[in-house]
C-alpha atoms as a PDB file:
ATOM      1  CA  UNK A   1      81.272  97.786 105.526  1.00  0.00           C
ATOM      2  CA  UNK A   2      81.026 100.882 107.871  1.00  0.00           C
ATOM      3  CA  UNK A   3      77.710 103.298 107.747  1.00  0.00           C
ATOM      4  CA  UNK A   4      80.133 106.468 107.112  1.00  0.00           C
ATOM      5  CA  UNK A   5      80.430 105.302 103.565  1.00  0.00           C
ATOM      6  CA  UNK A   6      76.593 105.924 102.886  1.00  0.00           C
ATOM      7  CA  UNK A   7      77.208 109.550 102.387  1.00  0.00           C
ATOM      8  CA  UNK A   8      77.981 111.204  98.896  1.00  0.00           C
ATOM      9  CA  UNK A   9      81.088 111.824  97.864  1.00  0.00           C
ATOM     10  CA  UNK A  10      79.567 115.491  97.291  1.00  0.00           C
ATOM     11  CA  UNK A  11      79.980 116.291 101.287  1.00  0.00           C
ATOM     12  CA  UNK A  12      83.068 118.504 100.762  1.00  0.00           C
ATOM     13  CA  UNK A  13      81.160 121.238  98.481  1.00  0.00           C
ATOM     14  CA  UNK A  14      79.038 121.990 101.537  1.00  0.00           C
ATOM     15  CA  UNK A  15      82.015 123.114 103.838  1.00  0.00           C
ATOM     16  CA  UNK A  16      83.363 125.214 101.157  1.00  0.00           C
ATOM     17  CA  UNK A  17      79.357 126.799 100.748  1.00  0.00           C
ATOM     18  CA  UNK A  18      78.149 129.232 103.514  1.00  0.00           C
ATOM     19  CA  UNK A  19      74.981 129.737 102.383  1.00  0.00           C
ATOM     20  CA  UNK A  20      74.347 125.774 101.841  1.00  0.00           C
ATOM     21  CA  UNK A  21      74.989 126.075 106.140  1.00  0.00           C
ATOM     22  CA  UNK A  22      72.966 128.635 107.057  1.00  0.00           C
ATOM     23  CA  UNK A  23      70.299 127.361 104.760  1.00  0.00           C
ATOM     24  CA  UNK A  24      70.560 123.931 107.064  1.00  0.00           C
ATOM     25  CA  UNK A  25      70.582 125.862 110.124  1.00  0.00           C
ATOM     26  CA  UNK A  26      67.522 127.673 109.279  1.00  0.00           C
ATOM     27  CA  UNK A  27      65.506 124.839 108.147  1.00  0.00           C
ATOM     28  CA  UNK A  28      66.913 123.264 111.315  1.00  0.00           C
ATOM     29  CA  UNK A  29      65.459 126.168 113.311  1.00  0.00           C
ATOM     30  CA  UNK A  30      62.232 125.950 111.501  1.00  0.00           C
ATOM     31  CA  UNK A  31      61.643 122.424 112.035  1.00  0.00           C
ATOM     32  CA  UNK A  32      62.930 122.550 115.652  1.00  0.00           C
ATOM     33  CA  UNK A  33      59.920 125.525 115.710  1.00  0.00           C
ATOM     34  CA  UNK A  34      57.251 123.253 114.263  1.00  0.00           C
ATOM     35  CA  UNK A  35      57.918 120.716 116.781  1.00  0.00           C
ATOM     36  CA  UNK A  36      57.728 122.601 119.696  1.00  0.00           C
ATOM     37  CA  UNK A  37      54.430 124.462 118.630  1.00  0.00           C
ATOM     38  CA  UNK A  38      52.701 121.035 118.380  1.00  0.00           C
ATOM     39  CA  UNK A  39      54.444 119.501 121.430  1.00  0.00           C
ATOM     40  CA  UNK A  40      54.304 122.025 123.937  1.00  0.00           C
ATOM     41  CA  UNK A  41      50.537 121.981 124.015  1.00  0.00           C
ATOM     42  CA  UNK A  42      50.418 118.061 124.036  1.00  0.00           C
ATOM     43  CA  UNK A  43      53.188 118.522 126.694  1.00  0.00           C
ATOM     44  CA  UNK A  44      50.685 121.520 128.500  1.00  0.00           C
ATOM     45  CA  UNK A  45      47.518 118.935 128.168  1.00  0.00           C
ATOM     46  CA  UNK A  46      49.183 116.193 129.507  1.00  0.00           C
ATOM     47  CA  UNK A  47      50.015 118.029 132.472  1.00  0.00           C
ATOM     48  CA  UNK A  48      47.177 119.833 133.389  1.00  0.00           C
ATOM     49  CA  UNK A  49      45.033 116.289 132.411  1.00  0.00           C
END
């Protein structure tokens, strides 16, 4: 039983759906944002502590 099979069977409407991508790789962006704003100053007070 291989872990590939856990997906939906609905993964081949989101190649065929631009928007679906770009709305991934803007929540992508935004999440990748929201990390780094509350890392880098953990990061920053690690450093100068």
């Amino acid at each position: 039983m291989p872990g590939e099979d856990r997906q939906p069977p609905d993964g081949d409407e989101q190649e065929d759906d631009p928007i679906g991508r770009w709305t991934g790789l803007a929540l992508f962006v935004i999440y990748a944002a929201l990390a780094l704003t509350v890392i880098a100053p953990i990061v920053f007070m690690m450093l100068n502590g």
